[in-house]
N, C-alpha and C. Protein backbone atom coordinates (compact mmCIF):
# COMPACT_ATOMS: atom_id res chain seq x y z
N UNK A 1 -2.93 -10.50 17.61
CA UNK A 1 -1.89 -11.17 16.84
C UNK A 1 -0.61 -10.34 16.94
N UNK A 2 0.76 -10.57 17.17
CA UNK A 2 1.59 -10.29 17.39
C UNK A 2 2.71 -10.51 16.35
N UNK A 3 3.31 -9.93 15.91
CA UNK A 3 4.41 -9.69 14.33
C UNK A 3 4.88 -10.93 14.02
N UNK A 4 5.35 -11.86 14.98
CA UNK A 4 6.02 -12.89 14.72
C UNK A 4 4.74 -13.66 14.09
N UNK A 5 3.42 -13.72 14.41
CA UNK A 5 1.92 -15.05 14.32
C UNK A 5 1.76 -14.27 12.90
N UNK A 6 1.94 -12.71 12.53
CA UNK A 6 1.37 -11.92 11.26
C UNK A 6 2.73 -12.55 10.41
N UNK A 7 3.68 -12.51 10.52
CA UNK A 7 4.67 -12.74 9.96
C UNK A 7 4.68 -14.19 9.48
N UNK A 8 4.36 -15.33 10.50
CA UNK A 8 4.45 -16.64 10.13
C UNK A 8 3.11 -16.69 8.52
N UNK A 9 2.01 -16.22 9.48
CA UNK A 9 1.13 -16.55 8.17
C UNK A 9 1.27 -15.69 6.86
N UNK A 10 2.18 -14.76 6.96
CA UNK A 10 2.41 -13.75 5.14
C UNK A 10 3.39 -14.64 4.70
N UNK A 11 4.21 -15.05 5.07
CA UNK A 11 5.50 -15.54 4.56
C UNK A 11 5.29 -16.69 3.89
N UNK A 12 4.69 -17.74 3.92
CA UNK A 12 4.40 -18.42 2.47
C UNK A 12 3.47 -18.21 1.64
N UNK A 13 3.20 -16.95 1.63
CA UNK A 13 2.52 -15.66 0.33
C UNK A 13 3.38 -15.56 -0.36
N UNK A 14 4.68 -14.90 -0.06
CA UNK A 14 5.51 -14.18 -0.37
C UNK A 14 7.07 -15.09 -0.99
N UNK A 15 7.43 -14.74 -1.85
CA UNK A 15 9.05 -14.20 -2.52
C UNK A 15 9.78 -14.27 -1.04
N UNK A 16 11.00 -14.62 -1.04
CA UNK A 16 11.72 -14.14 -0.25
C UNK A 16 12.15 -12.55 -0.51
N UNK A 17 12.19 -12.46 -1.80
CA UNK A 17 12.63 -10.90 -1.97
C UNK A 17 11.29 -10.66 -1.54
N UNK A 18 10.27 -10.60 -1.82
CA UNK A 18 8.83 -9.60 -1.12
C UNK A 18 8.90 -10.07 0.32
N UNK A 19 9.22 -11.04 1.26
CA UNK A 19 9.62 -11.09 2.34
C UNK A 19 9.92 -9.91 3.00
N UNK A 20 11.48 -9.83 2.61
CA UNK A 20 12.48 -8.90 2.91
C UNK A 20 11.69 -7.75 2.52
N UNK A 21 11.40 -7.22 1.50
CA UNK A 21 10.51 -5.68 1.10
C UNK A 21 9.41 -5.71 2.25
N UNK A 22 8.66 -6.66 2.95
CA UNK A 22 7.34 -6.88 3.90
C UNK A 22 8.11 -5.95 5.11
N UNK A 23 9.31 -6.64 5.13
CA UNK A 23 9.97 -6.47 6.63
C UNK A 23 10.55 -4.79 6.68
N UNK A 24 10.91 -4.66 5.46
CA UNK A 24 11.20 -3.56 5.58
C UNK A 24 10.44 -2.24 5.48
N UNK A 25 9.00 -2.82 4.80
CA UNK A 25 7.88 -1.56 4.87
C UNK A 25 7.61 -1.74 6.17
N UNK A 26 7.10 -2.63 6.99
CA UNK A 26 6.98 -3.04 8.11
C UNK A 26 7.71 -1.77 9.20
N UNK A 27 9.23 -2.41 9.33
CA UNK A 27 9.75 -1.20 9.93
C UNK A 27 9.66 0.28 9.86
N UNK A 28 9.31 0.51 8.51
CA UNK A 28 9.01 1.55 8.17
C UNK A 28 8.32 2.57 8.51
N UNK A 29 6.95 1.84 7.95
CA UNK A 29 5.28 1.99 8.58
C UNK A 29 5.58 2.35 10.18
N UNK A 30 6.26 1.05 11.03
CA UNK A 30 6.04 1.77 12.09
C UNK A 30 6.63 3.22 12.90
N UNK A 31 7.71 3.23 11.83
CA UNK A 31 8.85 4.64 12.46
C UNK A 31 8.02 5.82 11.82
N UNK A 32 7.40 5.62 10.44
CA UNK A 32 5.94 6.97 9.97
C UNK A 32 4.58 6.76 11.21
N UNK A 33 4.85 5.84 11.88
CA UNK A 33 3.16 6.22 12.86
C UNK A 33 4.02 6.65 13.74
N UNK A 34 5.15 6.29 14.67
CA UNK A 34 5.17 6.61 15.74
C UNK A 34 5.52 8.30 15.58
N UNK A 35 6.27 8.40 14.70
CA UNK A 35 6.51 9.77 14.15
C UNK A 35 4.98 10.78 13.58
N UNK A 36 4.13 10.55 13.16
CA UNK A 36 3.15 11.07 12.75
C UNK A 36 1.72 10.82 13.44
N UNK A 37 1.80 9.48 14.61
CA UNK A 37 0.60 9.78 15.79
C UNK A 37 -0.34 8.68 15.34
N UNK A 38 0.18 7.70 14.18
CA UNK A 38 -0.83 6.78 14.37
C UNK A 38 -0.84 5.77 15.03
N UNK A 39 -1.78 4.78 14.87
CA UNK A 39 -1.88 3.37 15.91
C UNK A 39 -0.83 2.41 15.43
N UNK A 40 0.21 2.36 16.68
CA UNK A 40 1.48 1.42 15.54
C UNK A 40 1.03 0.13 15.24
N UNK A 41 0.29 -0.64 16.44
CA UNK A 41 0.18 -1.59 16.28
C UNK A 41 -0.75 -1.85 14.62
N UNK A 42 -1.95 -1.32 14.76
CA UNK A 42 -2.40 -0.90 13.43
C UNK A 42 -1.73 -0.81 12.77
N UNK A 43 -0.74 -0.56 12.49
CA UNK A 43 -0.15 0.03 11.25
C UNK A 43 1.09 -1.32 11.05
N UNK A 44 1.52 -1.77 11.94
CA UNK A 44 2.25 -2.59 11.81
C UNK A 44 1.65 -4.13 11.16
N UNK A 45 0.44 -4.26 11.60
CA UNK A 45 -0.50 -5.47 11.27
C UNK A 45 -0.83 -5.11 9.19
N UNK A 46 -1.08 -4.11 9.53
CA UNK A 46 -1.34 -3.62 7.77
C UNK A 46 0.02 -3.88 6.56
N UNK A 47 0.81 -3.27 7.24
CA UNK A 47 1.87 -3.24 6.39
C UNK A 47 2.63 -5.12 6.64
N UNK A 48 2.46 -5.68 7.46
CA UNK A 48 2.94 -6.94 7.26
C UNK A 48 1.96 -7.45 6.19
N UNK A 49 0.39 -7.61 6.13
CA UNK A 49 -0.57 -8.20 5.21
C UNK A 49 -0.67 -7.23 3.78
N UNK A 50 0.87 -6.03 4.15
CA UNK A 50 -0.05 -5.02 2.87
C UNK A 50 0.40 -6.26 1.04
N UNK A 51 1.45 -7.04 1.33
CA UNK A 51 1.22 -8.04 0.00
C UNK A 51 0.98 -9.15 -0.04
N UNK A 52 -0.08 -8.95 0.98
CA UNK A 52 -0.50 -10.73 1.21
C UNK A 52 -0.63 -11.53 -0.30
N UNK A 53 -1.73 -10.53 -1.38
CA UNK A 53 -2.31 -11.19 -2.29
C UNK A 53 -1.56 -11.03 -3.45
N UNK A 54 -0.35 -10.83 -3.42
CA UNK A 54 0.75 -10.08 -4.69
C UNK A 54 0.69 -11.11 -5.35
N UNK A 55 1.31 -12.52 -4.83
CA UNK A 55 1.44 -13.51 -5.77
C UNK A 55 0.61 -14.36 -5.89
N UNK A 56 -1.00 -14.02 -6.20
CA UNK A 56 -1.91 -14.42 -5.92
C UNK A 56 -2.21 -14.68 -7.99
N UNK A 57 -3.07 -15.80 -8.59
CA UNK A 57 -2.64 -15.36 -9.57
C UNK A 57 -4.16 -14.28 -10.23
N UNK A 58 -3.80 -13.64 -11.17
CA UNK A 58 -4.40 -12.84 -11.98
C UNK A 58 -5.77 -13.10 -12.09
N UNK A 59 -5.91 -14.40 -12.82
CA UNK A 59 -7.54 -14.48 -12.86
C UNK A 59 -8.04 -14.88 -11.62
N UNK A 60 -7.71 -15.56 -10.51
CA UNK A 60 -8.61 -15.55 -9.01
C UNK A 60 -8.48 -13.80 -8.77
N UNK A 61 -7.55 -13.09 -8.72
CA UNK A 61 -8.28 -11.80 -8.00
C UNK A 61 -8.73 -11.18 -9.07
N UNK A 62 -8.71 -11.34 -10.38
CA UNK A 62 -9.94 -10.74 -11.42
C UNK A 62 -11.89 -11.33 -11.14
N UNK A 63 -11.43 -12.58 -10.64
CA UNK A 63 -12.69 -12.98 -9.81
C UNK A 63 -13.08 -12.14 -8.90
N UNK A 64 -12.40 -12.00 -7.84
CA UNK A 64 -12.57 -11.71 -6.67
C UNK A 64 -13.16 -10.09 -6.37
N UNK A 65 -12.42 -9.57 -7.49
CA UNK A 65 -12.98 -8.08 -7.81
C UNK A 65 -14.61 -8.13 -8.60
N UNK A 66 -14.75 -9.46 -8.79
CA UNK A 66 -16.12 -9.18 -9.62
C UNK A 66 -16.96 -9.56 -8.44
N UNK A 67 -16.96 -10.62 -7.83
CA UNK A 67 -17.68 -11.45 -6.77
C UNK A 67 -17.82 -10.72 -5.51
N UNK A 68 -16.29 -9.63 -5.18
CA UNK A 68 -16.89 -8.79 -4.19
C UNK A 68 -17.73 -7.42 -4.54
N UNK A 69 -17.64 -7.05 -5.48
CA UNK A 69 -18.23 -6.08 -5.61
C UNK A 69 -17.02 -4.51 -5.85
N UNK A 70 -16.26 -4.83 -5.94
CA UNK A 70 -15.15 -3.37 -6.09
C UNK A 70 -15.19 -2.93 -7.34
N UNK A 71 -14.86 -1.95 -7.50
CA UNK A 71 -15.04 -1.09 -8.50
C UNK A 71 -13.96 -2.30 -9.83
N UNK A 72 -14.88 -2.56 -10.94
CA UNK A 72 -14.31 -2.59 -12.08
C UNK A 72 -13.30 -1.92 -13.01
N UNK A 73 -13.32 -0.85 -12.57
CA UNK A 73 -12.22 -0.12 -13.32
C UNK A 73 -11.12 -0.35 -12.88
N UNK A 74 -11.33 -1.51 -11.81
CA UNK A 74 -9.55 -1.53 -12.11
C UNK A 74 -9.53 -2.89 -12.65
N UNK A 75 -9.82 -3.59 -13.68
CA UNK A 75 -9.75 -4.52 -14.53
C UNK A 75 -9.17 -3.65 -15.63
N UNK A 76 -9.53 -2.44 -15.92
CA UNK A 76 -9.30 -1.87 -16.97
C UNK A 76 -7.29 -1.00 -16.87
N UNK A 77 -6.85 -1.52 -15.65
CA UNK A 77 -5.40 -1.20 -15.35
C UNK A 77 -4.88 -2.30 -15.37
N UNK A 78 -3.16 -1.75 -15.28
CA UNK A 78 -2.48 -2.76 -14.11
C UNK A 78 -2.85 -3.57 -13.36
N UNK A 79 -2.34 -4.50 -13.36
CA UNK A 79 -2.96 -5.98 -12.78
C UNK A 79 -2.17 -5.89 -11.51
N UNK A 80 -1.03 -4.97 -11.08
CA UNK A 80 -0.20 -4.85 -10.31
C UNK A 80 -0.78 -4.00 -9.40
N UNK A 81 -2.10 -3.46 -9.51
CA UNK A 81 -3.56 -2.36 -8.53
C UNK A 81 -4.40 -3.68 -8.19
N UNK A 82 -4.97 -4.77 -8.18
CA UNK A 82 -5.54 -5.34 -7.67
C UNK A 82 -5.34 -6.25 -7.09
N UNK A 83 -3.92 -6.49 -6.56
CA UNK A 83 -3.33 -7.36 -5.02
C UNK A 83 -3.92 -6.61 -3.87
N UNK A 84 -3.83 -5.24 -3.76
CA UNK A 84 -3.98 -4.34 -2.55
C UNK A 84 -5.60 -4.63 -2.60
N UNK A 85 -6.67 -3.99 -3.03
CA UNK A 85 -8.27 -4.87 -2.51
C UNK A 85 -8.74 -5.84 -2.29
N UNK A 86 -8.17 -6.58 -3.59
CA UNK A 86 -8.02 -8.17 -3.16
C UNK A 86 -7.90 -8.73 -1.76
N UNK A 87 -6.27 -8.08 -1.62
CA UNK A 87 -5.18 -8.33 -0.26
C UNK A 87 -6.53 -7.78 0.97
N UNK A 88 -6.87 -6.77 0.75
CA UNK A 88 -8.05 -6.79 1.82
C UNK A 88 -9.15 -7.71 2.83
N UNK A 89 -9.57 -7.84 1.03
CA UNK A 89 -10.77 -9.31 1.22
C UNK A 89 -9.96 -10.79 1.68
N UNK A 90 -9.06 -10.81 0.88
CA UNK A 90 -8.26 -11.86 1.46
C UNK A 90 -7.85 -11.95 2.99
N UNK A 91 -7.25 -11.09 3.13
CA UNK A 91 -6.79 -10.90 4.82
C UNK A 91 -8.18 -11.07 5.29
N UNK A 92 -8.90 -10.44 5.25
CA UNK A 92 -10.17 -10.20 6.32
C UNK A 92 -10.92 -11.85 6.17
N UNK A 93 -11.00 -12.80 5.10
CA UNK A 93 -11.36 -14.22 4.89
C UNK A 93 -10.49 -15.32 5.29
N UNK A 94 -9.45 -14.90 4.89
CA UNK A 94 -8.40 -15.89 5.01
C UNK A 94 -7.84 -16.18 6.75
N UNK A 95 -7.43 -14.53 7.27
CA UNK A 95 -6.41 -14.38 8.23
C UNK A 95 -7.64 -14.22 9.47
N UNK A 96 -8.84 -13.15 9.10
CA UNK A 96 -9.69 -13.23 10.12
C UNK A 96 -9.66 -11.85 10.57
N UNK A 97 -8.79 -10.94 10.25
CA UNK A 97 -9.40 -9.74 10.21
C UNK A 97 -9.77 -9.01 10.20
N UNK A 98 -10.27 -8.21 10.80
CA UNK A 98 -11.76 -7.31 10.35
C UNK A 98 -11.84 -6.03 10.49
N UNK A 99 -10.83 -5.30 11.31
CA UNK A 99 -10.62 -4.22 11.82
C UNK A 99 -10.14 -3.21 10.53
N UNK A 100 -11.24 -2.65 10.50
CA UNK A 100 -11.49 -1.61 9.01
C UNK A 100 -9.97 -0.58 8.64
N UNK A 101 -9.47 0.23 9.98
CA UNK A 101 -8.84 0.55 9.31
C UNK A 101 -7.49 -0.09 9.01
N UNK A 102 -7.23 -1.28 9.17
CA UNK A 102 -5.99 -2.13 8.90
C UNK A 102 -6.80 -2.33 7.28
N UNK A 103 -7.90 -2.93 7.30
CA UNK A 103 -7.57 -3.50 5.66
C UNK A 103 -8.05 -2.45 5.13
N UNK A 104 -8.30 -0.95 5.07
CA UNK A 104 -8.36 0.30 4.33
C UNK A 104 -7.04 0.57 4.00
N UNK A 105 -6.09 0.35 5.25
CA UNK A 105 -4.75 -0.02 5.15
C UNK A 105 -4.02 -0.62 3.63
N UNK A 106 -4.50 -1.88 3.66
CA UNK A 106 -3.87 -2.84 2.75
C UNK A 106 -4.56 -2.59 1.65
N UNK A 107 -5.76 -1.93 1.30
CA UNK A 107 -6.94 -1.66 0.10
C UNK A 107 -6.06 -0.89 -0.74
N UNK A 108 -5.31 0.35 -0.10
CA UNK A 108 -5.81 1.51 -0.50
C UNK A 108 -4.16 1.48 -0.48
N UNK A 109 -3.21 0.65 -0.51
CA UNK A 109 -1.57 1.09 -0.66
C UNK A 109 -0.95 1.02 -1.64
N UNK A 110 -1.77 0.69 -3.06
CA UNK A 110 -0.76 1.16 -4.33
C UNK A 110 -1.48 2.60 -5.00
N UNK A 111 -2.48 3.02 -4.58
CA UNK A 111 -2.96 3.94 -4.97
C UNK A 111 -3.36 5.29 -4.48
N UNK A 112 -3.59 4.80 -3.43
CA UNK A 112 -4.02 6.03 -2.35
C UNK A 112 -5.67 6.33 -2.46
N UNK A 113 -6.15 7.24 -1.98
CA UNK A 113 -7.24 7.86 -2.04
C UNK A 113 -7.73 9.17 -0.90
N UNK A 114 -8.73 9.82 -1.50
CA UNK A 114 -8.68 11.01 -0.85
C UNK A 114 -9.06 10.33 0.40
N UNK A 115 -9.19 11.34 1.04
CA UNK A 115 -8.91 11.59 3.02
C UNK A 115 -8.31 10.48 3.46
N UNK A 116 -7.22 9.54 3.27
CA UNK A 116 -6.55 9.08 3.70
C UNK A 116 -6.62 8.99 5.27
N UNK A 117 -6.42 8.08 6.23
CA UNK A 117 -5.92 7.91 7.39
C UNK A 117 -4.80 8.04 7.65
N UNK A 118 -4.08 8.78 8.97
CA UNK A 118 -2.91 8.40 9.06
C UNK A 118 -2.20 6.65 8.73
N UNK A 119 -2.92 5.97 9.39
CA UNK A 119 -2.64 4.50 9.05
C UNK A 119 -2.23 4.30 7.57
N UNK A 120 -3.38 4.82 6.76
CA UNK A 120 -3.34 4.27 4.99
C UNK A 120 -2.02 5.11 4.78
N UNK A 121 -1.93 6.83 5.12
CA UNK A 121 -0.56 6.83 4.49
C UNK A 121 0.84 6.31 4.94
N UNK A 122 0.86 5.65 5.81
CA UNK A 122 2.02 5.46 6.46
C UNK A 122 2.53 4.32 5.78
N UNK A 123 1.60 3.01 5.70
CA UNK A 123 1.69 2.27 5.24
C UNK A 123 1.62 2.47 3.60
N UNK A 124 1.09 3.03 2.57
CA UNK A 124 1.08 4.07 1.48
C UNK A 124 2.48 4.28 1.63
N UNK A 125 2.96 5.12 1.99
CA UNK A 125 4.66 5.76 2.17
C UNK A 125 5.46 4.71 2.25
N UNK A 126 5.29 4.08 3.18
CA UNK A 126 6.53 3.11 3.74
C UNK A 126 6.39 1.84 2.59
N UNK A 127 5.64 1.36 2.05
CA UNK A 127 5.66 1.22 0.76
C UNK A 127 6.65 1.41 -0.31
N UNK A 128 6.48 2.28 -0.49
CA UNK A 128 7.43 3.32 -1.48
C UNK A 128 8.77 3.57 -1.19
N UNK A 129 8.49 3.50 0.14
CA UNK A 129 10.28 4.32 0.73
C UNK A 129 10.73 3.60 1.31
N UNK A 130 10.34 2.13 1.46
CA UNK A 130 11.49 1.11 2.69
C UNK A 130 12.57 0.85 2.21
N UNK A 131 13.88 1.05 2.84
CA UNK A 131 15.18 0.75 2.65
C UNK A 131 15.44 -0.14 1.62
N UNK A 132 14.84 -1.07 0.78
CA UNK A 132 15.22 -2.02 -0.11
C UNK A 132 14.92 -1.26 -1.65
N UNK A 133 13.93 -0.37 -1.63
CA UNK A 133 13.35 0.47 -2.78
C UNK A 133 14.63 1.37 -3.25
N UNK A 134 15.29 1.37 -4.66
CA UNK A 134 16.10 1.96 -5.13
C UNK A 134 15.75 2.67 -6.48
N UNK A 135 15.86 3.74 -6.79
CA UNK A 135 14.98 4.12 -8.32
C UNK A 135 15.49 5.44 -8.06
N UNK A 136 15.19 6.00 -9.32
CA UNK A 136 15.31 7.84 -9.04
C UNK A 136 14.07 8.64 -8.34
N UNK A 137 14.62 9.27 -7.48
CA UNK A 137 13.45 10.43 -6.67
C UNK A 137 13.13 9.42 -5.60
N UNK A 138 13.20 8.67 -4.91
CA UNK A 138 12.92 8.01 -3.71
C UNK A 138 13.56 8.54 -2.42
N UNK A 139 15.00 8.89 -2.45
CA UNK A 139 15.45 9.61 -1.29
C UNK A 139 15.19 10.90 -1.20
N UNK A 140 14.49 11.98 -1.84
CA UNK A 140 14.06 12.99 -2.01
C UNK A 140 12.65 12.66 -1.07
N UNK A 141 12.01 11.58 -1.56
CA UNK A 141 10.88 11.36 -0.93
C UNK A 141 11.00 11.21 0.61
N UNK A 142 12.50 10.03 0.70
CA UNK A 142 12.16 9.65 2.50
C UNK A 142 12.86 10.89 3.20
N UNK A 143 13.57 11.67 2.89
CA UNK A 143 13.83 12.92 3.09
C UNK A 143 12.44 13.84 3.63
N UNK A 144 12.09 13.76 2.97
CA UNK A 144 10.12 14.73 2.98
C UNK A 144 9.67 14.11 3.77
N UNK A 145 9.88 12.81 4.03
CA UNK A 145 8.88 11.86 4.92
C UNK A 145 9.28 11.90 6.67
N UNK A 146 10.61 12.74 6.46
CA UNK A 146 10.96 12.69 7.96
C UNK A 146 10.23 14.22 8.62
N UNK A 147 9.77 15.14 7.58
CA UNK A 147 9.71 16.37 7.94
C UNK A 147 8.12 17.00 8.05
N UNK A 148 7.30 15.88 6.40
CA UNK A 148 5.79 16.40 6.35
C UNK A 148 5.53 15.16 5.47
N UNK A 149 4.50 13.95 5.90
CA UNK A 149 3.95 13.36 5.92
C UNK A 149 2.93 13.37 4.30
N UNK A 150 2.32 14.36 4.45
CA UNK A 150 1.55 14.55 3.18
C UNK A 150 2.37 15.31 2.22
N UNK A 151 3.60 15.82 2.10
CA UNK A 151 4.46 16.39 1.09
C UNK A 151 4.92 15.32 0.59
N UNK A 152 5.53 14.28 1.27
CA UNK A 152 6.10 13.19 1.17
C UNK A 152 5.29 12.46 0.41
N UNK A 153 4.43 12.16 0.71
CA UNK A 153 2.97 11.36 -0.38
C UNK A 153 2.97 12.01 -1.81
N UNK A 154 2.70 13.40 -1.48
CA UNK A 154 2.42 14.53 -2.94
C UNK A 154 3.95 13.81 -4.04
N UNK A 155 4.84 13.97 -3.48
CA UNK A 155 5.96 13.93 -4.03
C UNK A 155 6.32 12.22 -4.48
N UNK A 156 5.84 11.30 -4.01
CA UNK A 156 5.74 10.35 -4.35
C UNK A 156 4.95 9.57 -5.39
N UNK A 157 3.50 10.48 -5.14
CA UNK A 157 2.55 10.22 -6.13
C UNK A 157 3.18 11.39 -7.89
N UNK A 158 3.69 12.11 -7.57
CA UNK A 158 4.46 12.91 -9.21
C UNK A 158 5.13 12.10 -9.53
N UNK A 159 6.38 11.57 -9.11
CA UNK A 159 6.91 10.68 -9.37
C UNK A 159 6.40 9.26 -10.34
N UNK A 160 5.60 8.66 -9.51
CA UNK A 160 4.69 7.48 -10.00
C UNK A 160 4.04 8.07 -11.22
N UNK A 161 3.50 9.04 -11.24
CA UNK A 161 2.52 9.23 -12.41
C UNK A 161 3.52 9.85 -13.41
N UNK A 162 4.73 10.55 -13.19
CA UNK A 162 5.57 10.52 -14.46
C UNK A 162 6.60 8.97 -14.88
N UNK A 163 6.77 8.54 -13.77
CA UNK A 163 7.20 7.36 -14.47
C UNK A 163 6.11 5.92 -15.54
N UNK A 164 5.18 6.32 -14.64
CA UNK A 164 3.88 5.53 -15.50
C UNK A 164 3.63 6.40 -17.34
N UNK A 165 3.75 7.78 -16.68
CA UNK A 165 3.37 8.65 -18.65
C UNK A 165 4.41 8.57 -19.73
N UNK A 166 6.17 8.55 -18.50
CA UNK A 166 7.31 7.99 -19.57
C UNK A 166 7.45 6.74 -20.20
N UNK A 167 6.30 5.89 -19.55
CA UNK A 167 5.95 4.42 -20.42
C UNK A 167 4.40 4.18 -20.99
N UNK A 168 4.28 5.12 -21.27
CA UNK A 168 2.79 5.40 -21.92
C UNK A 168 1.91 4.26 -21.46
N UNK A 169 2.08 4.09 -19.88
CA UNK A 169 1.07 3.68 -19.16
C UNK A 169 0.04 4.35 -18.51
N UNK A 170 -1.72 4.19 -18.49
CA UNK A 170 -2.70 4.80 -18.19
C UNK A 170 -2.14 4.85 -16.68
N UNK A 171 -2.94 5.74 -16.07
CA UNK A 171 -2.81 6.15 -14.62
C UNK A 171 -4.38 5.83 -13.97
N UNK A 172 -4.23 4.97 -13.09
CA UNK A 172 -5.56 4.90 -12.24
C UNK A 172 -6.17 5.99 -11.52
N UNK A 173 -7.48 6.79 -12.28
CA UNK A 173 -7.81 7.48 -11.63
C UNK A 173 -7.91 8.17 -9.85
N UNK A 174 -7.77 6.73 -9.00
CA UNK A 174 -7.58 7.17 -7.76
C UNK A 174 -6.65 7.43 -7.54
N UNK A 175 -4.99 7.72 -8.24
CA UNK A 175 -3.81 8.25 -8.11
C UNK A 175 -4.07 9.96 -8.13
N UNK A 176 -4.89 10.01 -9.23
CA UNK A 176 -4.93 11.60 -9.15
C UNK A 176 -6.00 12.18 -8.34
N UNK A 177 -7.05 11.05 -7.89
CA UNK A 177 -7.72 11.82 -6.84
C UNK A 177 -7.16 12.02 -5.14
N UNK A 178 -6.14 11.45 -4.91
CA UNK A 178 -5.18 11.30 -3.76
C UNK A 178 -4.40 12.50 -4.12
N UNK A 179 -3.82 12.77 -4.88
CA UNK A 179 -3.17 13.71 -5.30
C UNK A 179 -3.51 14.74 -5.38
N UNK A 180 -4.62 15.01 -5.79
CA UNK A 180 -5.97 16.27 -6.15
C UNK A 180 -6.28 16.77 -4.82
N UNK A 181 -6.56 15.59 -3.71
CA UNK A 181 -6.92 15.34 -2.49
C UNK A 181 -5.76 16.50 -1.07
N UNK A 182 -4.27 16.02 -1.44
CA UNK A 182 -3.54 16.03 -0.62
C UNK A 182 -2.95 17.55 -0.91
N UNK A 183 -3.06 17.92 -2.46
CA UNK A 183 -2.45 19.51 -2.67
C UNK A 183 -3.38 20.54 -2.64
N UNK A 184 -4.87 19.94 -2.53
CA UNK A 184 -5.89 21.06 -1.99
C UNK A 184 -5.80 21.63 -0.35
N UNK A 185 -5.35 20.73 0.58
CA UNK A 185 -5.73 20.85 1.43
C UNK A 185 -4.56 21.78 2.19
C-alpha cells in the first residue's frame, strides 16, 4: 500500500484538523526513521493509521477493549488512551494489516512502553512534535529529537506527566513504565 491508498482510506476517519495533524506526524515519523535507522516505509504506514480510531465513538472501543482482550485498565483512564489499541485492532480488521510492528506502532503511540522499537518511537515522537503541535516545552523536545532519539521521548514523557498532575489527572501506568524504561538504560 502506498501513502496516497493509506491516506485515501484514514481520511474519512478523520477531522480535517486530525487530517492535517496525520500529515504532519506522517512527515515527521518519516524524517525520525530515516534519521534514526528505522523502516520508513513502516513507519510511514503507522503513523498515517496512528488515528485511525480517534473519532471512533467511546462505547464501541470500550467494547472492543473488552472483546479483544487488552488490558482493562485502561477503562479506568482517559478515554483519549484507547483510540491507539483499538486503532490497532481496527487497522489490522478493517484495513487488512497485519504486520506487527506497524500496529505495535499505532498500539503503543499515546503511551509508550518499555523496549520500544525504533518504529513505536518515531511514530511516539512525531506524534508529539509534528509542526502543527503548539504548547509549552514542545520545541525543547523537537530540538532533542534532532540530536538523541530517546532523550527526546524522556523529555516528552515529563512534560505529559506534569501537565496531566497540573490537572489532577491520573497517569497511565505505562507512561511511567516507558519512562522508567528509557532513563535506566
Amino acid at each position: 500500500m502506498n501513502r496516497d491508498e493509506a491516506l485515501q482510506l484514514v481520511k474519512p476517519h478523520l477531522t480535517d484538523h486530525r487530517y492535517e495533524h496525520t500529515i504532519g506526524v506522517t512527515d515527521t515519523a518519516i524524517d525520525l526513521a530515516k534519521m534514526y535507522g528505522a523502516d520508513v516505509k513502516k513507519t510511514e504506514i503507522a503513523a498515517i493509521f496512528h488515528d485511525y480510531a480517534k473519532f471512533r465513538p467511546k462505547d464501541e472501543m470500550r467494547k472492543i477493549v473488552k472483546e479483544y482482550g487488552l488490558s482493562e485498565d485502561l477503562l479506568d483512564y482517559s478515554t483519549e488512551l484507547l483510540h491507539a489499541p483499538v486503532g490497532a485492532i481496527l487497522v489490522k480488521n478493517e484495513i487488512g494489516i497485519n504486520d506487527e510492528d506497524i500496529l505495535n506502532a499505532i498500539h503503543y503511540h499515546t503511551s509508550g512502553r518499555p523496549n520500544m522499537t525504533i518504529i513505536e518511537k518515531c511514530v511516539f515522537l512525531a506524534d508529539y512534535i509534528e509542526p502543527g503541535r503548539k504548547f509549552p516545552g514542545v520545541e525543547e523536545v523537537r530540538e532533542l529529537s534532532t540530536v538523541d532519539l530517546d532523550k527526546a521521548i524522556v523529555q516528552s514523557l515529563k512534560n505529559t506527566v506534569n501537565f496531566l498532575m497540573k490537572k489532577n489527572q491520573p497517569v497511565y501506568p505505562a507512561t511511567f513504565d516507558t519512562y522508567n524504561d528509557l532513563v535506566k538504560a
